[in-house]
PDB file of N, CA and C in Angstrom:
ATOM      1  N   UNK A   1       0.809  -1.200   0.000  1.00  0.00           N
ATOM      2  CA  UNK A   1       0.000   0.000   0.000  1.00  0.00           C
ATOM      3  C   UNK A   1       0.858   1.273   0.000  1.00  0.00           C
ATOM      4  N   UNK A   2       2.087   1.219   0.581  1.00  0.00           N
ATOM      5  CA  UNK A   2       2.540   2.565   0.703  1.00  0.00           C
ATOM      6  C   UNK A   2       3.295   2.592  -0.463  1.00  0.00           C
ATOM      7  N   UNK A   3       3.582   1.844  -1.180  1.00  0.00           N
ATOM      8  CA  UNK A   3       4.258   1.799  -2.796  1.00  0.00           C
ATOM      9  C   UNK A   3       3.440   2.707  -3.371  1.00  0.00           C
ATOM     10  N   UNK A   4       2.312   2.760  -3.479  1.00  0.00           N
ATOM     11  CA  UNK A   4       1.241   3.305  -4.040  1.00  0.00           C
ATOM     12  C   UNK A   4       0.417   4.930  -4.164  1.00  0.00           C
ATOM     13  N   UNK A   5       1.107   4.921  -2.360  1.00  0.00           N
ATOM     14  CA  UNK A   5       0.768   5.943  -1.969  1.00  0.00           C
ATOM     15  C   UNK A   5       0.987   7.464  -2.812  1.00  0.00           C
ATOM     16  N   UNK A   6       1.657   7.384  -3.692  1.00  0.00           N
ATOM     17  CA  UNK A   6       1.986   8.211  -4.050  1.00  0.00           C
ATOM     18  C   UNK A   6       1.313   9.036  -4.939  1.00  0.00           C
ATOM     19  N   UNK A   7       0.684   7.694  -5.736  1.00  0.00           N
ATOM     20  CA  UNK A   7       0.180   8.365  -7.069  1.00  0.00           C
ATOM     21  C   UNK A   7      -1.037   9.100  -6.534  1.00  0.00           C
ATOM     22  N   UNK A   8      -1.952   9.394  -5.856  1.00  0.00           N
ATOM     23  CA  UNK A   8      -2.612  10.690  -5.628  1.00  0.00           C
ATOM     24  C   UNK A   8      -2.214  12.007  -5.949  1.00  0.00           C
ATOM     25  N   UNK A   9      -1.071  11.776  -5.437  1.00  0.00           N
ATOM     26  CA  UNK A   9      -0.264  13.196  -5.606  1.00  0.00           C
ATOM     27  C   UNK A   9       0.023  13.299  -6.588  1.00  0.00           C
ATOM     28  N   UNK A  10       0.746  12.722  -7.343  1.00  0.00           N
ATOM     29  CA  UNK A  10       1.304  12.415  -8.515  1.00  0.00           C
ATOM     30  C   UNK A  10      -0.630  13.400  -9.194  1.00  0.00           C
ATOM     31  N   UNK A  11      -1.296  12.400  -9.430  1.00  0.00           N
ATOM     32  CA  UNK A  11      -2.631  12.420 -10.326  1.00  0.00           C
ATOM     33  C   UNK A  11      -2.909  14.053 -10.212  1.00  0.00           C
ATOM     34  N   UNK A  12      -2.853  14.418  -8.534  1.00  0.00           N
ATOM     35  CA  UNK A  12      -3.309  15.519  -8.346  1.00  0.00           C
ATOM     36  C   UNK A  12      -2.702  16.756  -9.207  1.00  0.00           C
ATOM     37  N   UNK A  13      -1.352  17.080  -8.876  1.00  0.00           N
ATOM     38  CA  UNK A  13      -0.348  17.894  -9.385  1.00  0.00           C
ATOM     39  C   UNK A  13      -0.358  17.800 -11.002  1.00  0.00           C
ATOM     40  N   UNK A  14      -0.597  16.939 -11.653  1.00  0.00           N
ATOM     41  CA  UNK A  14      -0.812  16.887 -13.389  1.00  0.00           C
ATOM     42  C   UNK A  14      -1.866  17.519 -13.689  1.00  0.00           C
ATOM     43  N   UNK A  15      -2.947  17.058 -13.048  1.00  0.00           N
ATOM     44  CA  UNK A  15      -4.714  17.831 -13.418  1.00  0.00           C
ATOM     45  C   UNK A  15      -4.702  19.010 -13.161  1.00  0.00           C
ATOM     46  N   UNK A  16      -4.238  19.686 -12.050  1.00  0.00           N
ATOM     47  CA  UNK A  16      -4.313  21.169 -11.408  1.00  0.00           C
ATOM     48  C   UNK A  16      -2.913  21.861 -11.802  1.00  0.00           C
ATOM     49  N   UNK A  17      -2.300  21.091 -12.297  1.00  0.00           N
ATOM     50  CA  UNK A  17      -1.446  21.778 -12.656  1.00  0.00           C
ATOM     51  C   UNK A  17      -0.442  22.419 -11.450  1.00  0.00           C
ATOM     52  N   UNK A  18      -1.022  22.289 -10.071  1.00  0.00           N
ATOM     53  CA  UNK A  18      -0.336  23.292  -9.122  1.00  0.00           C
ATOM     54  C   UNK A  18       0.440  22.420  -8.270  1.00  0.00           C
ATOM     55  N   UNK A  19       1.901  23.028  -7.756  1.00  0.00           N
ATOM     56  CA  UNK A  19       2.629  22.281  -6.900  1.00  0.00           C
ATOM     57  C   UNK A  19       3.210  23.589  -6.064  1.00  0.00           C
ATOM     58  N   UNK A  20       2.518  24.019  -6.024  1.00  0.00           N
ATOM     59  CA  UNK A  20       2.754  25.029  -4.780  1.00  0.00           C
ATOM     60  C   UNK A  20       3.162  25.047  -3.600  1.00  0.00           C
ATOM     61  N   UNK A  21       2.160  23.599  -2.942  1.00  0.00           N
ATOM     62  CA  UNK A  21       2.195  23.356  -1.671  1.00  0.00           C
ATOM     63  C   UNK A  21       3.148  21.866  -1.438  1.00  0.00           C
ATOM     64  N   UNK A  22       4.015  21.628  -2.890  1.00  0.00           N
ATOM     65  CA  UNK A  22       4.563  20.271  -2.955  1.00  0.00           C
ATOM     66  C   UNK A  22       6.243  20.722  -2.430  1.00  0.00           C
ATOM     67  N   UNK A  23       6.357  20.078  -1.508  1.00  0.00           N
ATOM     68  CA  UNK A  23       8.301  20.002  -1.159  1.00  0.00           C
ATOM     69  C   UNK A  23       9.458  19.593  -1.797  1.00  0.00           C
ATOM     70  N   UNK A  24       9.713  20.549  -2.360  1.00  0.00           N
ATOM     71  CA  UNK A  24      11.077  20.248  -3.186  1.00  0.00           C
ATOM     72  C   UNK A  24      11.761  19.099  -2.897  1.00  0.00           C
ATOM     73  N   UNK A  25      12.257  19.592  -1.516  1.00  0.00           N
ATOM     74  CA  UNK A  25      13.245  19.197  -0.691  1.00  0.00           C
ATOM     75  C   UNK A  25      12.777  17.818   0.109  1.00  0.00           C
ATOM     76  N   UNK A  26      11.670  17.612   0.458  1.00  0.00           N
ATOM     77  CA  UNK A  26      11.038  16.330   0.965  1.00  0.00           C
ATOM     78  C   UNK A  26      11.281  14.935  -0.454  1.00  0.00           C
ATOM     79  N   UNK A  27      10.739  15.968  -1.521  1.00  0.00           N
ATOM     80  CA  UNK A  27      11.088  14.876  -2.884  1.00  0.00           C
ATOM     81  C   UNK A  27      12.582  14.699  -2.766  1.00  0.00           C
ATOM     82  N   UNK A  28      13.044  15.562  -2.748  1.00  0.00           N
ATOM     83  CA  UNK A  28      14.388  15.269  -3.037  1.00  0.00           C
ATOM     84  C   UNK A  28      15.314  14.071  -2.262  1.00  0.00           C
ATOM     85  N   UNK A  29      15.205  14.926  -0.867  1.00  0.00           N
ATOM     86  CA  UNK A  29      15.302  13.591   0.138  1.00  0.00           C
ATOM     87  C   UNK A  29      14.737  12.140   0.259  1.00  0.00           C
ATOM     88  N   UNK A  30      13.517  12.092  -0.061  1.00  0.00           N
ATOM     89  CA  UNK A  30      12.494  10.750  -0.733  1.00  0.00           C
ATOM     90  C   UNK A  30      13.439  10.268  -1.792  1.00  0.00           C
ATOM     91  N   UNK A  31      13.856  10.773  -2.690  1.00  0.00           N
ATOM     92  CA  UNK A  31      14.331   9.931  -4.077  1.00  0.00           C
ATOM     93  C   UNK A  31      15.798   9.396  -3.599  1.00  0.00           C
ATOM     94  N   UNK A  32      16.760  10.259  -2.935  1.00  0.00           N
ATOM     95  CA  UNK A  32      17.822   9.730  -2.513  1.00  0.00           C
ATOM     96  C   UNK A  32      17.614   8.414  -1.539  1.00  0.00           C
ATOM     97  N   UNK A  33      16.663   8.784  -0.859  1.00  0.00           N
ATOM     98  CA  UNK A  33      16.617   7.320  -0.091  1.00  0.00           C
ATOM     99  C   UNK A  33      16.032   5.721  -0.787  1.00  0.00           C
ATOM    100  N   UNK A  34      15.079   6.415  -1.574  1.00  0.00           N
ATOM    101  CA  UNK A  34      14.114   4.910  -2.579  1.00  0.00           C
ATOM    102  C   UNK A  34      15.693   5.066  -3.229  1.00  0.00           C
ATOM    103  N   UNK A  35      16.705   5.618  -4.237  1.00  0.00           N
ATOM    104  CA  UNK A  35      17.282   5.128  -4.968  1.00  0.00           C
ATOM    105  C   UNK A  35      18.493   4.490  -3.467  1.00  0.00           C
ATOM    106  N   UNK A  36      18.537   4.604  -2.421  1.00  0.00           N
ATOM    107  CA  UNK A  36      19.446   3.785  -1.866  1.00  0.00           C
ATOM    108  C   UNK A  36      19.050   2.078  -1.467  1.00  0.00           C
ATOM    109  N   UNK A  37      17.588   2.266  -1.222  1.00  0.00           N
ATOM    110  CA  UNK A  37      16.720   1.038  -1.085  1.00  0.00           C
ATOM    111  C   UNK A  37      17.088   0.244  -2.212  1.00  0.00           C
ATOM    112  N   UNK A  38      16.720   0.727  -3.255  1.00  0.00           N
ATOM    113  CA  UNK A  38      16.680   0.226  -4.492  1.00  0.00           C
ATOM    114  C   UNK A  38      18.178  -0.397  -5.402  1.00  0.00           C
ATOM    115  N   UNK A  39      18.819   0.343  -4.405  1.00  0.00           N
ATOM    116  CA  UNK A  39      20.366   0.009  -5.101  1.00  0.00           C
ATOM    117  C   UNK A  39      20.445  -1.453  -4.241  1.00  0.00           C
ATOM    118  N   UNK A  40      20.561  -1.302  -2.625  1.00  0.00           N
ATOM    119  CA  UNK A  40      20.503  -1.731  -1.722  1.00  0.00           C
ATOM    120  C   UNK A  40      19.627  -3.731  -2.378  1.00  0.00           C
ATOM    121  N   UNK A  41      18.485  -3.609  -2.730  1.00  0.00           N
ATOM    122  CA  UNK A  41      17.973  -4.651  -3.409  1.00  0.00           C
ATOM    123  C   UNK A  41      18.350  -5.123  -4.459  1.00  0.00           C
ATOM    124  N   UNK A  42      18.747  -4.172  -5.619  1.00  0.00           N
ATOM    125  CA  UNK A  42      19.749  -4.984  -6.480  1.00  0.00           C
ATOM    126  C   UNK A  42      20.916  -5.970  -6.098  1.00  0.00           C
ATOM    127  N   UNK A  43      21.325  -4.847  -4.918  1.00  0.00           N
ATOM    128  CA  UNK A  43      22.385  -6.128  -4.802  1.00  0.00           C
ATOM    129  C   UNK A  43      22.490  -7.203  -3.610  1.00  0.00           C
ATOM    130  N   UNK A  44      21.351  -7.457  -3.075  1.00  0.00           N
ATOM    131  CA  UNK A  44      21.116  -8.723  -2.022  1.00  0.00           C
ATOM    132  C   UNK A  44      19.819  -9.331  -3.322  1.00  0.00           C
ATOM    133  N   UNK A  45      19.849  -8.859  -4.600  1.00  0.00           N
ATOM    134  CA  UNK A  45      19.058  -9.818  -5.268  1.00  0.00           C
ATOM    135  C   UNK A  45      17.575  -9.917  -4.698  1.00  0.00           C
ATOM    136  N   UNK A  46      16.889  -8.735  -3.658  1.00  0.00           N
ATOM    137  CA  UNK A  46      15.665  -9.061  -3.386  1.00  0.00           C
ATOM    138  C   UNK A  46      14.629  -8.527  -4.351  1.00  0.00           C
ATOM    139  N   UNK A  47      14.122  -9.246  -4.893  1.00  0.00           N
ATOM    140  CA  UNK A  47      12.326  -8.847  -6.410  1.00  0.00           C
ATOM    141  C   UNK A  47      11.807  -8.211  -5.286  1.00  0.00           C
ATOM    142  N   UNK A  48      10.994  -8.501  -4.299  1.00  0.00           N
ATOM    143  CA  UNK A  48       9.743  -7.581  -3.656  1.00  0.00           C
ATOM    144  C   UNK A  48      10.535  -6.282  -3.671  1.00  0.00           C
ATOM    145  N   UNK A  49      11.714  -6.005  -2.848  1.00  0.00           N
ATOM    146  CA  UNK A  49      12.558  -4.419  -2.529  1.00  0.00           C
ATOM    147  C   UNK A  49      13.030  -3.733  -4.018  1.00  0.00           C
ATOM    148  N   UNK A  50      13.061  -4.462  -4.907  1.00  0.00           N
ATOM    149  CA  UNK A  50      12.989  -4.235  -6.399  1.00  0.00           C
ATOM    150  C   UNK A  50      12.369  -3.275  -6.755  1.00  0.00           C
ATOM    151  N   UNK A  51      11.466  -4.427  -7.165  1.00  0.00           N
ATOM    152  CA  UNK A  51       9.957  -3.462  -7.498  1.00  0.00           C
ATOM    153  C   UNK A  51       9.014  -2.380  -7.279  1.00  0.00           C
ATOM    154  N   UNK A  52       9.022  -2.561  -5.398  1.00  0.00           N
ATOM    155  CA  UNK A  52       8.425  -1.543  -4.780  1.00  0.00           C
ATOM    156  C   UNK A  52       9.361  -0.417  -5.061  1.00  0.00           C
ATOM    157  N   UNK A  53      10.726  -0.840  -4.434  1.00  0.00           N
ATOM    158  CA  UNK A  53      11.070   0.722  -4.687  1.00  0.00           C
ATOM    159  C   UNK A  53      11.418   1.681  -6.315  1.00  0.00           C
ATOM    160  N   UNK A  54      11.555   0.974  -6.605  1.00  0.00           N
ATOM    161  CA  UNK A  54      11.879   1.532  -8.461  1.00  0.00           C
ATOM    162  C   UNK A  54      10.162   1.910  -8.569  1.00  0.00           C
ATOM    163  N   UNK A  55       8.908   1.538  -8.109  1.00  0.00           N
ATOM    164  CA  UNK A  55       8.034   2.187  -8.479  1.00  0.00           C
ATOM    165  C   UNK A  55       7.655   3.730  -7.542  1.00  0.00           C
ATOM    166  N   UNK A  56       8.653   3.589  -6.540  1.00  0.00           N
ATOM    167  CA  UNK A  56       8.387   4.599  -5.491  1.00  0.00           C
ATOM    168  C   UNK A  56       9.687   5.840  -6.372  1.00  0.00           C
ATOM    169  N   UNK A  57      10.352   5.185  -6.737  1.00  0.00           N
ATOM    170  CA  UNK A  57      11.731   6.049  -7.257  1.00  0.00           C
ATOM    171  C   UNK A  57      11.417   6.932  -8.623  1.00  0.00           C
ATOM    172  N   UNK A  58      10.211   6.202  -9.389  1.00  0.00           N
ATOM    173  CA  UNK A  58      10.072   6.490 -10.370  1.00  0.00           C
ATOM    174  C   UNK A  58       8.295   7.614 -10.392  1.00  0.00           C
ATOM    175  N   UNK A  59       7.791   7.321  -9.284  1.00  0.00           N
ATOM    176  CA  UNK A  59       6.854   8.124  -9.127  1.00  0.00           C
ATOM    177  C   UNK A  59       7.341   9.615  -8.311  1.00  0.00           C
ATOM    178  N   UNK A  60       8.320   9.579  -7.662  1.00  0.00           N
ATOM    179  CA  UNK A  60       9.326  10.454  -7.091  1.00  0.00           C
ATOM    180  C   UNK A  60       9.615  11.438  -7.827  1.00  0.00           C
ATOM    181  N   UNK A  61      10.608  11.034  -9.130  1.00  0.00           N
ATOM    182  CA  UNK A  61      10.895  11.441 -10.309  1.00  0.00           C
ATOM    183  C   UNK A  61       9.607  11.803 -11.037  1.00  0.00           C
ATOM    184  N   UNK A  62       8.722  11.657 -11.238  1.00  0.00           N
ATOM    185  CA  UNK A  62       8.022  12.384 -11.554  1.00  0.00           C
ATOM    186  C   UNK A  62       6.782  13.600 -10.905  1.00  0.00           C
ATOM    187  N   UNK A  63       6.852  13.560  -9.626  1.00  0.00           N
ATOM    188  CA  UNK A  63       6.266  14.646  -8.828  1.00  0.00           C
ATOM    189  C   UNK A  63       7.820  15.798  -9.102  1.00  0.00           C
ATOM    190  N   UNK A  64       9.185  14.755  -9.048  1.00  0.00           N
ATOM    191  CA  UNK A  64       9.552  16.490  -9.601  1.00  0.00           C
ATOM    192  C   UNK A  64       9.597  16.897  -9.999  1.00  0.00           C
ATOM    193  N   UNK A  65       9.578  16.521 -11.769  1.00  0.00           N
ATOM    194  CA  UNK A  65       9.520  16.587 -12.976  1.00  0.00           C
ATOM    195  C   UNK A  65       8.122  17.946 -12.850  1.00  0.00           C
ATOM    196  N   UNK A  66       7.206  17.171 -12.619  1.00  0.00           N
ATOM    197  CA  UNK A  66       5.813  17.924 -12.410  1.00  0.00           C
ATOM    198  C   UNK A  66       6.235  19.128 -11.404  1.00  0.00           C
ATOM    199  N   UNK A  67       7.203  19.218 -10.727  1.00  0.00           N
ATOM    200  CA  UNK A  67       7.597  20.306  -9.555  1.00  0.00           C
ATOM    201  C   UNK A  67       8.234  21.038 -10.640  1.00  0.00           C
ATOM    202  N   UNK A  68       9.314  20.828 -11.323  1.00  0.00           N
ATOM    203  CA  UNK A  68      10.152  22.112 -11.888  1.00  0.00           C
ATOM    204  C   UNK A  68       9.211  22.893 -13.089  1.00  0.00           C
ATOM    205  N   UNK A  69       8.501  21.452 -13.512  1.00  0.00           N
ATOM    206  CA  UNK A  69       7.448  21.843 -14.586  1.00  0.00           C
ATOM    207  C   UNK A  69       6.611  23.039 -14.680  1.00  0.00           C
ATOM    208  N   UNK A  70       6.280  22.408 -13.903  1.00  0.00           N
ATOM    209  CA  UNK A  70       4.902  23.600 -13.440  1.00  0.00           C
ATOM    210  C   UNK A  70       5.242  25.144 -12.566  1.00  0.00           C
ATOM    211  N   UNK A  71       6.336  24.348 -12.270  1.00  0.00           N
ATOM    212  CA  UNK A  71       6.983  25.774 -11.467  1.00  0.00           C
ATOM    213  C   UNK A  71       7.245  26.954 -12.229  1.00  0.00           C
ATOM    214  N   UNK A  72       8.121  26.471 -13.233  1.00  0.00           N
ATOM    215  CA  UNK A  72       8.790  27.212 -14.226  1.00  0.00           C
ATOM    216  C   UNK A  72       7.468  28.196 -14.794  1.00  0.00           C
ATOM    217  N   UNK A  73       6.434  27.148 -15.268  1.00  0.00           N
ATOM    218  CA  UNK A  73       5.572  27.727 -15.901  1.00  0.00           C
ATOM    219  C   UNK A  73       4.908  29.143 -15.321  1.00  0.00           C
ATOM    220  N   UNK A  74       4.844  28.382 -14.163  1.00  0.00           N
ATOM    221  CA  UNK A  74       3.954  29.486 -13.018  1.00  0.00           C
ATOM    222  C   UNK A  74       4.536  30.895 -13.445  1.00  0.00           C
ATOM    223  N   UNK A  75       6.317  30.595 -12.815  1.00  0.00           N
ATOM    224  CA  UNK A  75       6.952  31.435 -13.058  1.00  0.00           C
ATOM    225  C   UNK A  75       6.404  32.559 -14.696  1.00  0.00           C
ATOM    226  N   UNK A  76       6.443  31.772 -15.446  1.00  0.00           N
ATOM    227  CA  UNK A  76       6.484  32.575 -16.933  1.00  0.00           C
ATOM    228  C   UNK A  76       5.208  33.027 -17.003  1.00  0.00           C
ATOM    229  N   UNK A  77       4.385  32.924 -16.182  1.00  0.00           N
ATOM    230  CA  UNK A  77       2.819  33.456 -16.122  1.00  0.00           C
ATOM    231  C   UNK A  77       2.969  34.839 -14.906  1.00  0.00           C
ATOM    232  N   UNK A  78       3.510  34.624 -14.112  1.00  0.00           N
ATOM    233  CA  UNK A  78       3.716  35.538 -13.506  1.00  0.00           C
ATOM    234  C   UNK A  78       4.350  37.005 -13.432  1.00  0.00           C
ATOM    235  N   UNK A  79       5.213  36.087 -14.650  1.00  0.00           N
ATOM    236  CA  UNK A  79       5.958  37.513 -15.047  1.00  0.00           C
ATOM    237  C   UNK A  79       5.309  38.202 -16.534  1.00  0.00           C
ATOM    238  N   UNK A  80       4.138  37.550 -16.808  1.00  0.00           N
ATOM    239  CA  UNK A  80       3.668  38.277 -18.243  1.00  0.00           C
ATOM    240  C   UNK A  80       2.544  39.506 -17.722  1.00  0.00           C
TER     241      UNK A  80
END
């Protein structure tokens, strides 16, 4: 379940477009740790720590994607 957890946010921030209230820095810290999990399972060979985390790493990567995204944009609206 908490693999999962994410994509709300994820869903939310694409439709509204807004990441205002989203943490840079919480993502940031989040992705360094799923990609240490994730390294961490590659190499004791565990599939469940695999999977979960490369889907947590990769939904990560994209709330920031959607963070600089939309940011930027904001930005270029703001200044017109």
């Amino acid at each position: 379940m908490t693999t999962i957890s994410f994509i709300p946010q994820v869903i939310k921030s694409w439709r509204t477009k807004s990441v205002n209230d989203v943490s840079l820095i919480m993502y940031l810290v989040l992705m360094i740790g799923q990609f240490s999990w994730l390294t961490y399972g590659i190499l004791i060979h565990s599939l469940p720590l695999i999977v979960s985390d490369f889907i947590v790493f990769v939904l990560t990567i994209a709330m920031l994607v959607l963070k600089f995204k939309y940011k930027i944009s904001g930005d270029k609206e703001a200044d017109a």
